[in-house]
Protein backbone atom coordinates (compact mmCIF):
# COMPACT_ATOMS: atom_id res chain seq x y z
CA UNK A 1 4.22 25.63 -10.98
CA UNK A 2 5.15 22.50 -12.68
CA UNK A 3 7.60 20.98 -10.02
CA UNK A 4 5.18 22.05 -7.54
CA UNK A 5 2.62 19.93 -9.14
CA UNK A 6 4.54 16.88 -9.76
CA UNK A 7 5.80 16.99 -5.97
CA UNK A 8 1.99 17.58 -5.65
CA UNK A 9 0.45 14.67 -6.78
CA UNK A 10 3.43 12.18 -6.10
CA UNK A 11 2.91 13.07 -2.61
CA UNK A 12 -1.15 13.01 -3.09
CA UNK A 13 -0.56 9.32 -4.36
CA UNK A 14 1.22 8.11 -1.37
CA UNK A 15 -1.53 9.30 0.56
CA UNK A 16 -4.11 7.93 -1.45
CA UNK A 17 -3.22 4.43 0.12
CA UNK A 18 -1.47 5.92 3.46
CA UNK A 19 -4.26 5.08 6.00
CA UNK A 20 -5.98 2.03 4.79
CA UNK A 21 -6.76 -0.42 7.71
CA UNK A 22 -5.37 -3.77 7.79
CA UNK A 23 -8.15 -6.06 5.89
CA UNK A 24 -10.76 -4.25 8.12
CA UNK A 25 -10.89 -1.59 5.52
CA UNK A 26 -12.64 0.84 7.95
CA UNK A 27 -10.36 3.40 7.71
CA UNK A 28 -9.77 5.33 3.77
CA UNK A 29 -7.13 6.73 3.08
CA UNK A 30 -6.78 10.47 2.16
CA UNK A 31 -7.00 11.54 -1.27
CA UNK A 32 -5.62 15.42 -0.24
CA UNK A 33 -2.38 16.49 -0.76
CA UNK A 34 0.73 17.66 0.59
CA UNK A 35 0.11 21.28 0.39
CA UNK A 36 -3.05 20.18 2.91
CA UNK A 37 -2.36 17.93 5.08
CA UNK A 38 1.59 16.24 4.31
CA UNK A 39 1.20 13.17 6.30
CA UNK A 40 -2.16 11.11 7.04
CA UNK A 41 -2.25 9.25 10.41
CA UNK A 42 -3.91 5.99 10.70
CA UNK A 43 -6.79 5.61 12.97
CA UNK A 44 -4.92 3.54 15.15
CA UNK A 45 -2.13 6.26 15.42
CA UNK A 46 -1.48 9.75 17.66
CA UNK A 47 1.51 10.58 15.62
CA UNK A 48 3.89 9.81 13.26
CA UNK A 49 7.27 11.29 11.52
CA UNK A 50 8.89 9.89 8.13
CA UNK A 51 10.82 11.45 5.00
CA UNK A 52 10.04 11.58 1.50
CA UNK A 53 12.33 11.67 -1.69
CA UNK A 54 11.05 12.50 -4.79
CA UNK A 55 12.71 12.77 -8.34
CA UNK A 56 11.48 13.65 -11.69
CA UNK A 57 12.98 14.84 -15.09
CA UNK A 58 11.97 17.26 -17.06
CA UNK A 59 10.12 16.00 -20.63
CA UNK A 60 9.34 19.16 -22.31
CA UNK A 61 7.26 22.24 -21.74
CA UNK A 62 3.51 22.94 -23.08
CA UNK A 63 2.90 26.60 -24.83
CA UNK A 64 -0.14 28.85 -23.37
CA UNK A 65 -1.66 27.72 -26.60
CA UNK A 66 -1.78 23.80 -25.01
CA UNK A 67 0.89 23.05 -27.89
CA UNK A 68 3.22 20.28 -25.84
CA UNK A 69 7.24 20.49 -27.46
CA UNK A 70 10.10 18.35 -26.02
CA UNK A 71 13.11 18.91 -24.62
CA UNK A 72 15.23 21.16 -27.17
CA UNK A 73 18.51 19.23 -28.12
CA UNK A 74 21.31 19.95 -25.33
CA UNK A 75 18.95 20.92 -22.68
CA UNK A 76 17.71 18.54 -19.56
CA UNK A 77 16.59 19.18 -16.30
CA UNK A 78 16.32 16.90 -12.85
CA UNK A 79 14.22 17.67 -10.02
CA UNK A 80 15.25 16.11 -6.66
CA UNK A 81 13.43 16.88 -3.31
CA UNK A 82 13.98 15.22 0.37
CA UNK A 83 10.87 16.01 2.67
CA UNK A 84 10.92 15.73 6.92
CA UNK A 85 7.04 15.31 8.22
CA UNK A 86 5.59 14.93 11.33
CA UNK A 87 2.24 14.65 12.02
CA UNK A 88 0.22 14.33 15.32
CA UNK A 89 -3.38 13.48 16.61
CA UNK A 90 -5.35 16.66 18.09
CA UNK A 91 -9.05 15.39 18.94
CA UNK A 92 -9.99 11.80 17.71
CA UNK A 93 -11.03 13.24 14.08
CA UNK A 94 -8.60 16.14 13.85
CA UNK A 95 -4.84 15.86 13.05
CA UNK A 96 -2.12 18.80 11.87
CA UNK A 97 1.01 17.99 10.27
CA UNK A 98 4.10 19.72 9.03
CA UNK A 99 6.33 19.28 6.01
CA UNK A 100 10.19 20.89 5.56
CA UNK A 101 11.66 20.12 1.73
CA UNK A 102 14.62 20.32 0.72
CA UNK A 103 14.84 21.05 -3.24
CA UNK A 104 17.77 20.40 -5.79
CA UNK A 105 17.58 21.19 -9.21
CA UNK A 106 20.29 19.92 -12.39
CA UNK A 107 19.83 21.80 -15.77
CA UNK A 108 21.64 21.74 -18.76
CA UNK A 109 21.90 23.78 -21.41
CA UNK A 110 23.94 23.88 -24.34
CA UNK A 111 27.57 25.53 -23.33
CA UNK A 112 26.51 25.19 -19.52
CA UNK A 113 25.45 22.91 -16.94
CA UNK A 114 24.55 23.75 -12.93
CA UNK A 115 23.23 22.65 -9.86
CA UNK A 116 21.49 24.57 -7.54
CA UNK A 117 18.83 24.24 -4.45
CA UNK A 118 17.86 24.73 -0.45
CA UNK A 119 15.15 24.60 1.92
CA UNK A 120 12.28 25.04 -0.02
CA UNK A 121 8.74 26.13 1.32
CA UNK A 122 7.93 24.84 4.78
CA UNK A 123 4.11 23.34 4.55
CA UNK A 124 1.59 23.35 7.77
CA UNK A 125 -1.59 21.48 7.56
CA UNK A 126 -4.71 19.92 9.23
CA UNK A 127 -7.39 17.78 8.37
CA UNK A 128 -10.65 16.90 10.49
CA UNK A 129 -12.85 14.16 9.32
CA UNK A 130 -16.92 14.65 10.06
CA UNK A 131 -17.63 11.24 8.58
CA UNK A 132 -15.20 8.45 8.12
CA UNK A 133 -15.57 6.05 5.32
CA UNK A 134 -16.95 3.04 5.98
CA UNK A 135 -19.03 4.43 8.85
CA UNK A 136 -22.10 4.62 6.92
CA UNK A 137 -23.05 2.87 4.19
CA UNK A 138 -24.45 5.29 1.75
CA UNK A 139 -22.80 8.35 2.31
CA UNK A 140 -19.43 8.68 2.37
CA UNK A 141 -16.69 10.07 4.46
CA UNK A 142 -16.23 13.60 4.51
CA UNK A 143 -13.48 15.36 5.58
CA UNK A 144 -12.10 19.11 5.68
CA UNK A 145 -8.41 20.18 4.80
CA UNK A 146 -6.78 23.49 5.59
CA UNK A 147 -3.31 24.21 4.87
CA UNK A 148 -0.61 27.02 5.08
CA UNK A 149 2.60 27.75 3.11
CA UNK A 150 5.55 29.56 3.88
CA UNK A 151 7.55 31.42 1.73
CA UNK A 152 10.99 30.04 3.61
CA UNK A 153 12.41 28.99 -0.15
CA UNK A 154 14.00 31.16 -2.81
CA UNK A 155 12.20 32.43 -5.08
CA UNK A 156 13.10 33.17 -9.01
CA UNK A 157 13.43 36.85 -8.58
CA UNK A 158 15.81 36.23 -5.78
CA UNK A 159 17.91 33.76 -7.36
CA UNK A 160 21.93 33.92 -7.86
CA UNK A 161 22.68 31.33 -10.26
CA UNK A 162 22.72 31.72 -13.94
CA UNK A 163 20.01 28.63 -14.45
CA UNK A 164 18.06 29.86 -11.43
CA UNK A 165 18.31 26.31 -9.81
CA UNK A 166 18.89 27.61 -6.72
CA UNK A 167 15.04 28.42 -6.68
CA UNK A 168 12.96 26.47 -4.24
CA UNK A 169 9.92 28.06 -3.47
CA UNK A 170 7.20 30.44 -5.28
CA UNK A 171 7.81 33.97 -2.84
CA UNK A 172 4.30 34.35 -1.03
CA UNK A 173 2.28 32.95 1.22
CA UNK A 174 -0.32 30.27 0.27
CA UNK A 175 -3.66 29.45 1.76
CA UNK A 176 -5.47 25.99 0.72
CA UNK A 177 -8.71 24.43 1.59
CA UNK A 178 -10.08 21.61 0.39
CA UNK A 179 -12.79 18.51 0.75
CA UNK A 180 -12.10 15.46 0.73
CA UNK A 181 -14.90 12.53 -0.03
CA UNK A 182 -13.93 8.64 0.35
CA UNK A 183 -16.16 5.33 0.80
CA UNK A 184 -14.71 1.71 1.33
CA UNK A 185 -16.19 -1.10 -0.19
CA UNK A 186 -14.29 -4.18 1.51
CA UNK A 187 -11.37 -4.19 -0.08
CA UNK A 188 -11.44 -0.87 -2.41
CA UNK A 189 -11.18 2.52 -1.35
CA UNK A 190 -12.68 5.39 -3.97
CA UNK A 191 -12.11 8.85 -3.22
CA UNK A 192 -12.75 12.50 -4.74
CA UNK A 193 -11.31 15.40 -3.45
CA UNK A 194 -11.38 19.09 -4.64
CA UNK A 195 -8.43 21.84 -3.42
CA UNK A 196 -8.28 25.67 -3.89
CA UNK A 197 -5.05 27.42 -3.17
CA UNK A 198 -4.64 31.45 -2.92
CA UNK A 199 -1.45 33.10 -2.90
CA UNK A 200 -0.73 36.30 -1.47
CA UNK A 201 0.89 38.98 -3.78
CA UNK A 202 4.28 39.66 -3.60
CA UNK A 203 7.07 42.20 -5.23
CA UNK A 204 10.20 41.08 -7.61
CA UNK A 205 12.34 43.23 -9.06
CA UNK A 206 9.74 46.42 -8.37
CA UNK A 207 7.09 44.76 -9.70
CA UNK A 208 4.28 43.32 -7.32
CA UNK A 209 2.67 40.09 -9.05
CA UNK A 210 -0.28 38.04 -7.88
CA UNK A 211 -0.15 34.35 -9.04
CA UNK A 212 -3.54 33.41 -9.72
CA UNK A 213 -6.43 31.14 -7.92
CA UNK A 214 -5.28 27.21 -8.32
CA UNK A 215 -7.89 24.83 -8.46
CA UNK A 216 -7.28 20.86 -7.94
CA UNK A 217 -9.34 17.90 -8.69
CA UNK A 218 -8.19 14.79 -7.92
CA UNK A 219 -9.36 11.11 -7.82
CA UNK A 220 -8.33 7.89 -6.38
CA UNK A 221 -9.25 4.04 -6.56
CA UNK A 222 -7.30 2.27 -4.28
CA UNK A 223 -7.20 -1.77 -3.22
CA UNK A 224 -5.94 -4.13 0.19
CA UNK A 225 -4.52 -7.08 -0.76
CA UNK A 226 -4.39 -9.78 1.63
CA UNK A 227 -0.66 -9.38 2.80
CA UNK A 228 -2.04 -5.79 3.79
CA UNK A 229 -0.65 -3.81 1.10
CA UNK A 230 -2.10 -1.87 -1.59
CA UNK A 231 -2.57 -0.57 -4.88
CA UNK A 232 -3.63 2.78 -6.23
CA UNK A 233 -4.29 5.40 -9.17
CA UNK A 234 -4.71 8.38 -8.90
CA UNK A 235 -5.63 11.36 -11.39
CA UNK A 236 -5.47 14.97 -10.84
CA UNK A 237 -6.43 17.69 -13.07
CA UNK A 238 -4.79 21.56 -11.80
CA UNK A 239 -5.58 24.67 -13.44
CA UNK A 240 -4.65 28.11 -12.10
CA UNK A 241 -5.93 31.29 -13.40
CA UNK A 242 -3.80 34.13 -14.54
CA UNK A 243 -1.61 36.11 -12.77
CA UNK A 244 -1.64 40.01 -12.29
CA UNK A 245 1.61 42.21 -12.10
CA UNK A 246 1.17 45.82 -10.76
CA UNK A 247 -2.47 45.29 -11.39
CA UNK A 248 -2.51 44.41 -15.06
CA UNK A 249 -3.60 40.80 -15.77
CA UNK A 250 -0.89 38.49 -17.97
CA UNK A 251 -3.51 36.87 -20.52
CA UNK A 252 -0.72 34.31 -21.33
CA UNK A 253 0.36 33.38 -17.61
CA UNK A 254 -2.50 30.46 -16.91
CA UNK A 255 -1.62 27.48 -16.11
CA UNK A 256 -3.03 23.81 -16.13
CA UNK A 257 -1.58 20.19 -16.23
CA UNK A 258 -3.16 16.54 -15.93
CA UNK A 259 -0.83 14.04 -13.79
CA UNK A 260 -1.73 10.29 -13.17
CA UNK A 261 0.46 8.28 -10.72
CA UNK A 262 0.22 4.69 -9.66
CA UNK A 263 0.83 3.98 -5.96
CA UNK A 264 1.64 1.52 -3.76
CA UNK A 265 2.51 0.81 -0.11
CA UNK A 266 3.81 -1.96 1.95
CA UNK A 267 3.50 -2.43 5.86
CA UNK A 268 7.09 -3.70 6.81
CA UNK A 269 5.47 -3.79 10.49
CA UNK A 270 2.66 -2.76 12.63
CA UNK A 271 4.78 0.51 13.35
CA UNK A 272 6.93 0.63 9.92
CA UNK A 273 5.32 1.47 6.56
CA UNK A 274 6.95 2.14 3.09
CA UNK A 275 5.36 3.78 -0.01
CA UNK A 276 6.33 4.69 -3.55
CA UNK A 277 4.38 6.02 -6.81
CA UNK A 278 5.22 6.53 -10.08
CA UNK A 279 3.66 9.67 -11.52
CA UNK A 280 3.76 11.61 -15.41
CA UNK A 281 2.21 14.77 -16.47
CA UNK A 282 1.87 13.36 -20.38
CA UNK A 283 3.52 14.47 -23.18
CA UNK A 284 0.47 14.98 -25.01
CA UNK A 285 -1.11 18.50 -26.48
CA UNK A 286 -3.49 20.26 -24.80
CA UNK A 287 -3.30 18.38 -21.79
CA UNK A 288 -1.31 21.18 -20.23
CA UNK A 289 -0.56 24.71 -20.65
CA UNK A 290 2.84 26.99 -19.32
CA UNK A 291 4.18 23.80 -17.56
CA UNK A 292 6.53 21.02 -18.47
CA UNK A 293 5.82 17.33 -18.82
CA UNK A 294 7.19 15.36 -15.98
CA UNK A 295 7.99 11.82 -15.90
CA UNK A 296 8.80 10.93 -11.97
CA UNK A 297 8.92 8.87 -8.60
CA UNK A 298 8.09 9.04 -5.08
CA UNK A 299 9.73 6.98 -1.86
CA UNK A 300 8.35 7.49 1.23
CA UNK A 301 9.33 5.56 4.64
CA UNK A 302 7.17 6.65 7.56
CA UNK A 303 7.27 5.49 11.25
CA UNK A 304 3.98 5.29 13.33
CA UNK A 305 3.12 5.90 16.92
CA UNK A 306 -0.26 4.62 19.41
């Protein structure tokens, strides 16, 4: 799960300052993620298509226990992922979007080196708004996101390379749903969303395994300036339950990691927009558990259309 979280949240941060409306500040920006809804149109847009790289290295690992250790000497690992999304306008509060990755992974080991990767897992989503932010003035927007992942990557089990880093997805289906809650106050945005993701069993190796329920918090602050860019942070806390393999639960398989990212975006043109973040899951005991550290970016150019 870690490189799914970091690809997570980067992509979360982006979005955290996606939609903000030029100095009118009517419209927030999302605070859900890309497993929900990949791409967040502006209210002024019907649709829109861009691509995504992310990058991130590998820091060290974090025990069950919480215990964080680094890297082991000789060993180093690179995450790399280029995303395609489209999304497009359904009703005037309603939008679906899709995301296709691409995933490379470099590891290292002492006495070997590789790299691997693929199409990873294809993402649908959709996200319907009930109450914008901004539209009243003491209760905040509130909007509903639904999402759907496809098992189109490889998954561990079905990997061919020695270091596995030809592995680019998880194996099973995933459901999400999540709310998302956002107010504007002129130039800030705050927001506060909460995700749940199920995955659907699936068999490796003879063996069918359940991964457990994940469960995302995340926040956002975000703020205009008055070129019409912005600033962000974001924080997001994941924790997934344990996993069950031919019906017996793993006590040892949770899993649970804190990521903060700083975000930013800059409107090259009305149509034209590009965004970046910077995001780490810390180094730091006890602040995750059966994930590695991650120190990271995301570049994102996206193209809108009215």
């Amino acid at each position: 799960m870690s490189r799914s979280v970091g690809v997570l949240v980067a992509s979360l941060a982006l979005s955290a300052v996606l939609a903000i409306a030029p100095r009118a500040h009517a419209q927030a920006c999302c605070a859900g993620s890309a497993a929900v809804t990949p791409a967040r149109l502006g209210l002024h847009e019907d649709a829109l298509v861009g691509t995504t790289f992310h990058a991130g290295t590998v820091l060290g690992s974090f025990a069950p226990d919480g215990t964080f250790a680094s890297q082991p000497p000789g060993t180093r690992e690179v995450d790399l992922e280029e995303d395609i999304l489209a999304a497009v306008r359904v009703t005037s509060r309603g939008q679906l979007a899709v995301l296709v990755p691409v995933v490379e992974t470099y590891r290292q080991i002492p006495g070997r080196h590789e790299w691997g990767g693929g199409v990873g897992d294809v993402n649908v989503g959709g996200r319907y708004d009930f109450l914008r932010a901004g539209e009243s003035r003491f209760i905040p927007g509130i909007a509903l996101l639904a999402g759907l992942t496809l098992p189109t990557g490889t998954p561990v089990a079905a990997s061919t390379q020695p270091l596995a880093t030809d592995a680019t997805g998880i194996g099973a289906f995933q459901g999400n749903v999540g709310v998302a809650l956002e107010q504007t106050w002129n130039a800030w945005l705050v927001s506060l969303s909460g995700l749940l993701a199920q995955r659907a069993s699936y068999t490796a190796d003879g063996v069918q395994e359940t991964l457990g329920t994940q469960l995302t918090a995340l926040g956002a602050v975000a703020y205009t300036l008055e070129s019409d860019a912005a600033l962000g942070l974001v924080v997001s806390y994941a924790a997934e339950g344990n996993a069950t393999q031919d019906g017996v639960t793993n006590p040892d398989s949770h899993k649970r990691a804190l990521t903060l990212s700083g975000v930013g975006l800059y409107p090259i043109n009305d149509s034209l927009r590009l965004q970046g973040s910077v995001f780490v899951v810390p180094p730091v005991s006890q602040l995750g558990a059966n994930q590695t550290a991650t120190l990271g970016l995301t570049l994102t150019l996206l193209l809108g259309f009215t």
